[in-house]
Every structure is written in C-alpha cells, then in structure tokens.
C-alpha atoms as a PDB file:
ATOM      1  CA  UNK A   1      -8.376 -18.247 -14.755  1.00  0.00           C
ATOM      2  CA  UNK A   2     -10.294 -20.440 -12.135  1.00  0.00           C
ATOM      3  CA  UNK A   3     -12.907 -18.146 -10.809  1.00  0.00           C
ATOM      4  CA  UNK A   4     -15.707 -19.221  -8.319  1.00  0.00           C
ATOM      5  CA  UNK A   5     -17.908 -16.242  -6.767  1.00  0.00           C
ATOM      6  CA  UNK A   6     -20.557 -14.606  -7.902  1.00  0.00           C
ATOM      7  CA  UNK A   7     -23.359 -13.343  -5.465  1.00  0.00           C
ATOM      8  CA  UNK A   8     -26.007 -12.911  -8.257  1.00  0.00           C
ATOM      9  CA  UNK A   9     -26.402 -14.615 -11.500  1.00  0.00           C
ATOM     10  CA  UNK A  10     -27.158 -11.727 -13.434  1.00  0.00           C
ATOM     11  CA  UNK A  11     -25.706  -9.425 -11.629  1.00  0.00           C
ATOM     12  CA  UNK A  12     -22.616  -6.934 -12.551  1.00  0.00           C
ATOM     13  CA  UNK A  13     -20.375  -8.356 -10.038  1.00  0.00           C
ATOM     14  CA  UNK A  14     -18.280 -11.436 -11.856  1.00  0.00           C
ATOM     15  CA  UNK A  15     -17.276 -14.543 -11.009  1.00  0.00           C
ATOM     16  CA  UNK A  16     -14.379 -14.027  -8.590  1.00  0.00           C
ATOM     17  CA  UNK A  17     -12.335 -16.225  -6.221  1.00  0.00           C
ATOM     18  CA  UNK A  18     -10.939 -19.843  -7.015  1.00  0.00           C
ATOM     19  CA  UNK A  19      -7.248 -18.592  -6.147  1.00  0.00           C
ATOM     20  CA  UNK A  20      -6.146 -21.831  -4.677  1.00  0.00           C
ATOM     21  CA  UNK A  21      -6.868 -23.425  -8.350  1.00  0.00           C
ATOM     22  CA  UNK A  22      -4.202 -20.766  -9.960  1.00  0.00           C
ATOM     23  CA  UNK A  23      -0.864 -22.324 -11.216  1.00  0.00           C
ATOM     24  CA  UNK A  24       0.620 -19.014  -9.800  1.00  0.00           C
ATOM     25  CA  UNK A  25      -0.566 -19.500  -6.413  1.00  0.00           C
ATOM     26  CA  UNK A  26       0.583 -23.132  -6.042  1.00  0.00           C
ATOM     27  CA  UNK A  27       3.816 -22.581  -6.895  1.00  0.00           C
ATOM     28  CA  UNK A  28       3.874 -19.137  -4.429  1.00  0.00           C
ATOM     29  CA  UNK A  29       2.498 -21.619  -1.429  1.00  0.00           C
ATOM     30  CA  UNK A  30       5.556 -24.224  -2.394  1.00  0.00           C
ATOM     31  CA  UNK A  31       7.809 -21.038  -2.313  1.00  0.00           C
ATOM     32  CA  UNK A  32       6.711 -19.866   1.097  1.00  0.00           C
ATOM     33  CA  UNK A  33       6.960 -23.074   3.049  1.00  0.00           C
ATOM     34  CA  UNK A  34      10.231 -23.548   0.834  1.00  0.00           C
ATOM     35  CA  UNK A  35      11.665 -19.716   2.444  1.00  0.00           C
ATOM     36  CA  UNK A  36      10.735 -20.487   5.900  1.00  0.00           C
ATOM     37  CA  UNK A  37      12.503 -23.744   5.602  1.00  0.00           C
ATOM     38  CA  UNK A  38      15.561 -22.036   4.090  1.00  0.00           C
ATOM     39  CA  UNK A  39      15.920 -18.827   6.176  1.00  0.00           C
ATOM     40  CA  UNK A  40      15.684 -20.947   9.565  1.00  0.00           C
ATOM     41  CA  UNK A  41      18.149 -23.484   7.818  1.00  0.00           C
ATOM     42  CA  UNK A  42      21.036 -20.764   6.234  1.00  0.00           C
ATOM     43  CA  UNK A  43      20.557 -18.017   8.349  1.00  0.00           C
ATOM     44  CA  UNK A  44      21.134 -16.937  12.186  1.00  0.00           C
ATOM     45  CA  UNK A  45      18.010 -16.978  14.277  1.00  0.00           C
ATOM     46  CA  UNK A  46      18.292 -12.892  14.495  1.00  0.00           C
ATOM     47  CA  UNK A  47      19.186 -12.361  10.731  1.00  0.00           C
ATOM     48  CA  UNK A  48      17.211  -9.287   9.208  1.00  0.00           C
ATOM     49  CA  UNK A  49      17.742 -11.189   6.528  1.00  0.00           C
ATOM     50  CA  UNK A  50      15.478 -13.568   7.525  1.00  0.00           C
ATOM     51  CA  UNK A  51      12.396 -11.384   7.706  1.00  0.00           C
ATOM     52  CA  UNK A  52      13.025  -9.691   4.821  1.00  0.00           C
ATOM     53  CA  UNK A  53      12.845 -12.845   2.788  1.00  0.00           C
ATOM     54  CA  UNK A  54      10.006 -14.496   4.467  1.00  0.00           C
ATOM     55  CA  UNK A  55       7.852 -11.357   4.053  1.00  0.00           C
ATOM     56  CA  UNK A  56       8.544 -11.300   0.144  1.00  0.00           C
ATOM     57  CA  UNK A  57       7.399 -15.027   0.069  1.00  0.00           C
ATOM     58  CA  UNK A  58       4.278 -13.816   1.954  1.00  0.00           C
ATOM     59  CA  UNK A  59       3.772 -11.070  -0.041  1.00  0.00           C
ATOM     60  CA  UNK A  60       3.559 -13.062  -3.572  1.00  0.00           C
ATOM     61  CA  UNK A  61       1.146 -15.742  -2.158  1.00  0.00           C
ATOM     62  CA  UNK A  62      -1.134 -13.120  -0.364  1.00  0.00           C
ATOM     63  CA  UNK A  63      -1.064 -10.469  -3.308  1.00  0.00           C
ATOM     64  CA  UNK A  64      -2.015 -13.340  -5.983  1.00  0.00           C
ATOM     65  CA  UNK A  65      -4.965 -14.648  -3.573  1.00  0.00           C
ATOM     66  CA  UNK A  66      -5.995 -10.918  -2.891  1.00  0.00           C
ATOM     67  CA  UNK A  67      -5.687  -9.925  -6.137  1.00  0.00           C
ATOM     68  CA  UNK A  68      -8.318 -12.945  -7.390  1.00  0.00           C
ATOM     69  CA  UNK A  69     -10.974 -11.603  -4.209  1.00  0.00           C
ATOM     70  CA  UNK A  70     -10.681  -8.251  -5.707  1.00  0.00           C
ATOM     71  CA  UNK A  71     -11.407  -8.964  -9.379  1.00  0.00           C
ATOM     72  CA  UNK A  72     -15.073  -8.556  -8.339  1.00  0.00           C
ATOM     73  CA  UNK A  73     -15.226  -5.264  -8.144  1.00  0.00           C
ATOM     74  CA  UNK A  74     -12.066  -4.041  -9.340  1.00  0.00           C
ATOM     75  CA  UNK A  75      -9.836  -5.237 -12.256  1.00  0.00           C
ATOM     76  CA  UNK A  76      -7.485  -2.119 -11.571  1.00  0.00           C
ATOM     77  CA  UNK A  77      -6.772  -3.853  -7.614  1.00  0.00           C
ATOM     78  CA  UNK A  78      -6.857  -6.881  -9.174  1.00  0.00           C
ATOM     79  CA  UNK A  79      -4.017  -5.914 -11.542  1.00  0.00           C
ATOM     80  CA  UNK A  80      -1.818  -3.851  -9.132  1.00  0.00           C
ATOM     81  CA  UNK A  81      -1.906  -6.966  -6.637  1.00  0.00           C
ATOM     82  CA  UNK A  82      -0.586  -9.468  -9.274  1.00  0.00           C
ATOM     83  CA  UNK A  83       1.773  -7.039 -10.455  1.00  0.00           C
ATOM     84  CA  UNK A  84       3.032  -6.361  -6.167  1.00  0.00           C
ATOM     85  CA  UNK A  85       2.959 -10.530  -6.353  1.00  0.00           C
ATOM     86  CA  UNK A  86       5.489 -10.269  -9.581  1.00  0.00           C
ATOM     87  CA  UNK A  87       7.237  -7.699  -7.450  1.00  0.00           C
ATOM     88  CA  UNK A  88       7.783  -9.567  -4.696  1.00  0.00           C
ATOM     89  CA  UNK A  89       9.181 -12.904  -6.022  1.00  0.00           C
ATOM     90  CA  UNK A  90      11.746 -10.409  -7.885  1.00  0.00           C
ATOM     91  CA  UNK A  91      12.442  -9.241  -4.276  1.00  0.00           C
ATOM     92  CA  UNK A  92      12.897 -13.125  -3.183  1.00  0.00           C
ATOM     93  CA  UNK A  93      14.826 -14.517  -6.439  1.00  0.00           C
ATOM     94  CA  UNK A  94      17.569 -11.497  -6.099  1.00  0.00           C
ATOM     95  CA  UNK A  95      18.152 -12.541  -2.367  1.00  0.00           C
ATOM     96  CA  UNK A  96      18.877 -16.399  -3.539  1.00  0.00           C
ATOM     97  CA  UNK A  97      20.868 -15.258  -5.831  1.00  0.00           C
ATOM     98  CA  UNK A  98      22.625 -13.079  -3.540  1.00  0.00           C
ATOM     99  CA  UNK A  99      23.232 -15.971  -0.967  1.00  0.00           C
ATOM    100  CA  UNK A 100      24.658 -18.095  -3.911  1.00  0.00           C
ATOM    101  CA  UNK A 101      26.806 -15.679  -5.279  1.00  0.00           C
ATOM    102  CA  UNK A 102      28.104 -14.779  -1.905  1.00  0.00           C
ATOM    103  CA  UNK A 103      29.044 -17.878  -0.833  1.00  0.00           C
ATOM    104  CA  UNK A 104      30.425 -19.051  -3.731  1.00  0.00           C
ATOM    105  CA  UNK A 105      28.063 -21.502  -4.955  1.00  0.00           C
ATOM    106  CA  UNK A 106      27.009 -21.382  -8.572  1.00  0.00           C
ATOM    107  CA  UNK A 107      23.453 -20.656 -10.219  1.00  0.00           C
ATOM    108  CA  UNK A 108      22.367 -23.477 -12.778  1.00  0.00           C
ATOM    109  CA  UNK A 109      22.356 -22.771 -16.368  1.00  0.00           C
ATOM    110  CA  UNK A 110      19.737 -25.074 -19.188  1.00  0.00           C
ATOM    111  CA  UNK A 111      22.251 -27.622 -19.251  1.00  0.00           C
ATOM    112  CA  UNK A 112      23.362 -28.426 -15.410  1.00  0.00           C
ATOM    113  CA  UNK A 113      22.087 -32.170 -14.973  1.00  0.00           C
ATOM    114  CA  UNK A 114      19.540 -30.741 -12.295  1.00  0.00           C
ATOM    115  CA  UNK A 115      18.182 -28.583 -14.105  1.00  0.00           C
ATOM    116  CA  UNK A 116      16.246 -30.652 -16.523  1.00  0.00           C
ATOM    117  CA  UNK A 117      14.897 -32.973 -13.563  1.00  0.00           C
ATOM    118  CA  UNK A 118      13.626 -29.683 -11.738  1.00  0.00           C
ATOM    119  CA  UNK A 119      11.695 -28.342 -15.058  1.00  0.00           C
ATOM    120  CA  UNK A 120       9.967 -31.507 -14.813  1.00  0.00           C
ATOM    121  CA  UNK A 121       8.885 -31.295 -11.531  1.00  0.00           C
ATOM    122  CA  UNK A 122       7.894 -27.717 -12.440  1.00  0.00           C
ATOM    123  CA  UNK A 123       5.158 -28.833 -15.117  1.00  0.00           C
ATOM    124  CA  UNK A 124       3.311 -30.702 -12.908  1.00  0.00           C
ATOM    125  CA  UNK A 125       0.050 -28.477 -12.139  1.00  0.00           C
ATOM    126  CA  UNK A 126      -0.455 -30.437  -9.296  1.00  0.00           C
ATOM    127  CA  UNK A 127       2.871 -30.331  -7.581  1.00  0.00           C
ATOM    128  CA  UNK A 128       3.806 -29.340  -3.602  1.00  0.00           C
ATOM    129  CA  UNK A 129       5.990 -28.915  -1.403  1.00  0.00           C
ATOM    130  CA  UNK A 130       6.879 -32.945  -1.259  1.00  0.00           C
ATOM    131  CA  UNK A 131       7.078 -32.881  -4.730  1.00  0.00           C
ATOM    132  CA  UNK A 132      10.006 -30.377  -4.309  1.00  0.00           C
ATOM    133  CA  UNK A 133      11.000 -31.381  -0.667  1.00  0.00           C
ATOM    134  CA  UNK A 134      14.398 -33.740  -1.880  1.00  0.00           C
ATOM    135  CA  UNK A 135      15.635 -30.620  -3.043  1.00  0.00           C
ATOM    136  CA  UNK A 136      14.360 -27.533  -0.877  1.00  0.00           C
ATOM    137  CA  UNK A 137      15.641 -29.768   2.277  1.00  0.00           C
ATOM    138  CA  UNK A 138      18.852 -30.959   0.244  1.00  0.00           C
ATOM    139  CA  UNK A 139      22.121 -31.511   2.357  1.00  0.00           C
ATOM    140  CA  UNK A 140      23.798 -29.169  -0.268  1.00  0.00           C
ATOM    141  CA  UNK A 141      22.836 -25.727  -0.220  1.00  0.00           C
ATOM    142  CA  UNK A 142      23.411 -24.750  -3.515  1.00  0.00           C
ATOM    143  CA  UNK A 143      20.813 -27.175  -4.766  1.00  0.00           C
ATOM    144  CA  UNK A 144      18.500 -26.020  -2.322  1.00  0.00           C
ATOM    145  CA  UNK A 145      18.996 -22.135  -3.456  1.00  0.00           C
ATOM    146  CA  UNK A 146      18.752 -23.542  -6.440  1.00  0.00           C
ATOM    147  CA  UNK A 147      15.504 -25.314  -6.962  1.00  0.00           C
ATOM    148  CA  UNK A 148      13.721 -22.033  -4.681  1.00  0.00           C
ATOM    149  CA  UNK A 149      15.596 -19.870  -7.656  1.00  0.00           C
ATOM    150  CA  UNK A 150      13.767 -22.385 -10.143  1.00  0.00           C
ATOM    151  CA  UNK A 151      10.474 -22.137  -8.563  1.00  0.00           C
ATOM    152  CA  UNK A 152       9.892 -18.184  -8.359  1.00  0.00           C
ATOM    153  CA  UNK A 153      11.068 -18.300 -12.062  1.00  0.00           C
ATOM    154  CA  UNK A 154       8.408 -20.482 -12.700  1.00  0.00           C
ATOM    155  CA  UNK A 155       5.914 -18.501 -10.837  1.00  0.00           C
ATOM    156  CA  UNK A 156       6.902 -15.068 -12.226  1.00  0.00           C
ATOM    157  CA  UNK A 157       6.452 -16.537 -15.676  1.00  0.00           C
ATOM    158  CA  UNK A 158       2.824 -17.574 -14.342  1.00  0.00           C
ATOM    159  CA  UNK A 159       2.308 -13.956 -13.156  1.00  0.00           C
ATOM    160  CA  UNK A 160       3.535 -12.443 -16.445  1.00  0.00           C
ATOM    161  CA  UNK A 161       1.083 -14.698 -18.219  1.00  0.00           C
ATOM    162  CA  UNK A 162      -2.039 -13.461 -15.841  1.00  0.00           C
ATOM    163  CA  UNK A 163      -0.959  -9.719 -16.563  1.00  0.00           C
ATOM    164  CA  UNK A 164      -1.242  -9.781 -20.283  1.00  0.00           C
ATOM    165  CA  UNK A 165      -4.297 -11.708 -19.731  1.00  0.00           C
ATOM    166  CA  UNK A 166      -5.980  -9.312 -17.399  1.00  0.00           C
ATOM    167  CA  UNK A 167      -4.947  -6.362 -19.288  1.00  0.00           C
ATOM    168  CA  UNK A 168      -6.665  -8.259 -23.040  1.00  0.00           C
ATOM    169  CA  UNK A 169      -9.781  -9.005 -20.723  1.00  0.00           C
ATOM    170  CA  UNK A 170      -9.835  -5.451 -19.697  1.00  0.00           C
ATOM    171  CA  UNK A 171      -9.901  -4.276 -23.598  1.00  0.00           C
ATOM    172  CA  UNK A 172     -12.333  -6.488 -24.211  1.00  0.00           C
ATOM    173  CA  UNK A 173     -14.891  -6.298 -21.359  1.00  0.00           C
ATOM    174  CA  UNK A 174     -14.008  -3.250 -19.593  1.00  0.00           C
ATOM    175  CA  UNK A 175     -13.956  -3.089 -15.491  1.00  0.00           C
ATOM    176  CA  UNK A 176     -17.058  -2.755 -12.904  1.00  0.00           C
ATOM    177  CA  UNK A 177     -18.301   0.750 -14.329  1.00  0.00           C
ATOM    178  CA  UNK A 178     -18.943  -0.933 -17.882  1.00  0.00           C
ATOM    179  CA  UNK A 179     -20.559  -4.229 -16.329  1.00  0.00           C
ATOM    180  CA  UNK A 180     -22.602  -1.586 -13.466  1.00  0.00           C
ATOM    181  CA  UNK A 181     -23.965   0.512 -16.695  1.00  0.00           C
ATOM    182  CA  UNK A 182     -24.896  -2.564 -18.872  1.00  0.00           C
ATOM    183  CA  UNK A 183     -26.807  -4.161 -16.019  1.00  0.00           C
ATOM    184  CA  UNK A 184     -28.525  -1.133 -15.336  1.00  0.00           C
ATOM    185  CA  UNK A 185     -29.599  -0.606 -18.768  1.00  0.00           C
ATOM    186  CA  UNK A 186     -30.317  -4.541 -18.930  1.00  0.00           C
ATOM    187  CA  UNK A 187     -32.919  -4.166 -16.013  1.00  0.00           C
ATOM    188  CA  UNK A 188     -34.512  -0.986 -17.891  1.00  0.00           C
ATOM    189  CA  UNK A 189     -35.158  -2.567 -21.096  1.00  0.00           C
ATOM    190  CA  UNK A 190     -36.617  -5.734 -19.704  1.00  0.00           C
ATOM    191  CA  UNK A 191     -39.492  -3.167 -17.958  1.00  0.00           C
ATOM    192  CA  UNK A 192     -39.974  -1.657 -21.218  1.00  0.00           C
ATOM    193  CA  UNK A 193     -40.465  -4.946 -22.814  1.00  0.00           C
ATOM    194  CA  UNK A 194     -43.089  -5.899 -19.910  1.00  0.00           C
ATOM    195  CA  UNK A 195     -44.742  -2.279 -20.470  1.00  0.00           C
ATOM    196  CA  UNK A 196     -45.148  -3.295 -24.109  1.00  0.00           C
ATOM    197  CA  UNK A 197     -46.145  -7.131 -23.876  1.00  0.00           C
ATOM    198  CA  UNK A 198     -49.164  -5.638 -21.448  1.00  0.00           C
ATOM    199  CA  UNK A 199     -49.939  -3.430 -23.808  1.00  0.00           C
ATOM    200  CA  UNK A 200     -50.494  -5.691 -26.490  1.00  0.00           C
ATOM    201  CA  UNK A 201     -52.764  -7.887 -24.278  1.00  0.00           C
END
C-alpha cells in the first residue's frame, strides 16, 4: 500500500499518506466524477435522489483518502474508514441497480459483449475518467448504469483486498501503542549502551 509520510525516521509514527497512488482511490475519483455526471444526466434537478447518490460517491473517495492520513496514528480509524468507503459504494451500486431495474433496463452478466471490453478497461492501474468517458457519457443509459455498476465492483473488490491486508498487518505489527512502547524502550537501551561504552573507556 503506497505510503509516503513519516515525520521522523525512527520514530513510532509510520509511513502514512500516498492515497492518490491506491488502486482503490482511483477508481473511487472515476466513480465520483462518473455520479455527478449521471445524477445531473438521469435525474430531475430537485431529485433527493440526486444527493443521496452523490454523497455516497463522496463518501468512498474521502473515507479511502482519510483512512490512509489516519494510518499514522491509528490502524483502528484507518480500518473503520476503509470499511465506511466499502460501505458507501454498496450504498451507490444498490441505487444503479435500482435505476436499471426500475426502468427496465438490464444489468450485464460475464458474457454480455460489453462486459469483457469494460474488464479491460478496469485493469488498467492507470485508468480515468476518459478512459471510461465513451461509456459513463453513453447515449444509452443502460450502458452508462452499467459501466458505473462495473466500476464500484471493481473498487469494492480493491477495498476488500486492503481490509484483509490491514487486519494481517495488524497481527503482525500491532497498532501505535506497540510501535509507542518499542520506541520508547529503543531510546532506553541505546543510553544504556552509551552508559556502558563510557564505562569501558
């Protein structure tokens, strides 16, 4: 997981940061700009709907960039925000699939002809919102439903993957208590070596 902060080398706060590197945060940023497109598009300018949607998007790209601040000095934030993120795009996917199934249109399955061409564009780590922009902006609005349905699937498997990752890297290294103690205990035994070496002299 890209991480870039760290205020002291040897210090007990991690490396943190680096969300805009994250798979999971691209794909959230695509599926923002992708909802406000939509919801202006498919929707009447005083929907509720409208807000509700756009807030969801907001809420998975905001929660996955918090969540990456916070890992500093909290892995338990930093889990509960990826896991709100996951939440969130839940929130979004069930609306498209409400708007498809209520207008009739239908969701694609593994072997619609789209669907292949949109998993493609989907393993590109360094896809955007041009890369998806033929089909967000398509004429048709079931493909447009569509490729936004594709895209939070895509991201939600991300986010799954960064949970079980956090929670093994908690196992294994423990959160800010466990690095605060080790440091601590770091600094004392380096005095007790100098104590000793001047000793010896």
């Amino acid at each position: 997981m890209p991480k870039e902060n760290q205020y002291n080398e040897n210090g007990f706060i991690p490396l943190h940061g680096g969300y805009q590197k994250l798979l999971s945060y691209k794909k959230a940023e695509i599926i923002y700009d992708g909802t406000v497109y939509f919801c202006r598009r498919f929707f009447p300018k005083y929907d509720r709907t409208i807000d509700q949607m756009v807030q969801a998007a907001r809420s998975g790209k905001q929660n996955i960039a918090e969540a990456s601040m916070a890992s500093g000095t909290s892995k338990e934030t930093e889990i509960k925000l990826t896991n709100v993120a996951r939440a969130s795009l839940e929130e979004l996917l069930i609306d498209y699939k409400d708007f498809l199934r209520i207008n009739h249109y239908k969701e694609w399955d593994k072997i619609h002809p789209y669907f292949k061409r949109l998993s493609e564009l989907n393993k590109n780590p360094d896809g955007n919102y041009e890369s998806f922009r033929k089909g967000i902006e398509n004429e048709n609005p079931e493909i447009c439903a569509n490729v936004m349905i594709g895209l939070i699937k895509v991201a939600s498997f991300l986010l799954n993957r960064q949970l079980k990752r956090l929670e093994e890297d908690f196992l294994k290294e423990g959160g800010l208590r466990e690095r605060m103690t080790h440091a601590r205990l770091r600094e004392r035994n380096k005095g007790k070596i100098l104590i000793i070496k001047s000793s010896l002299l």
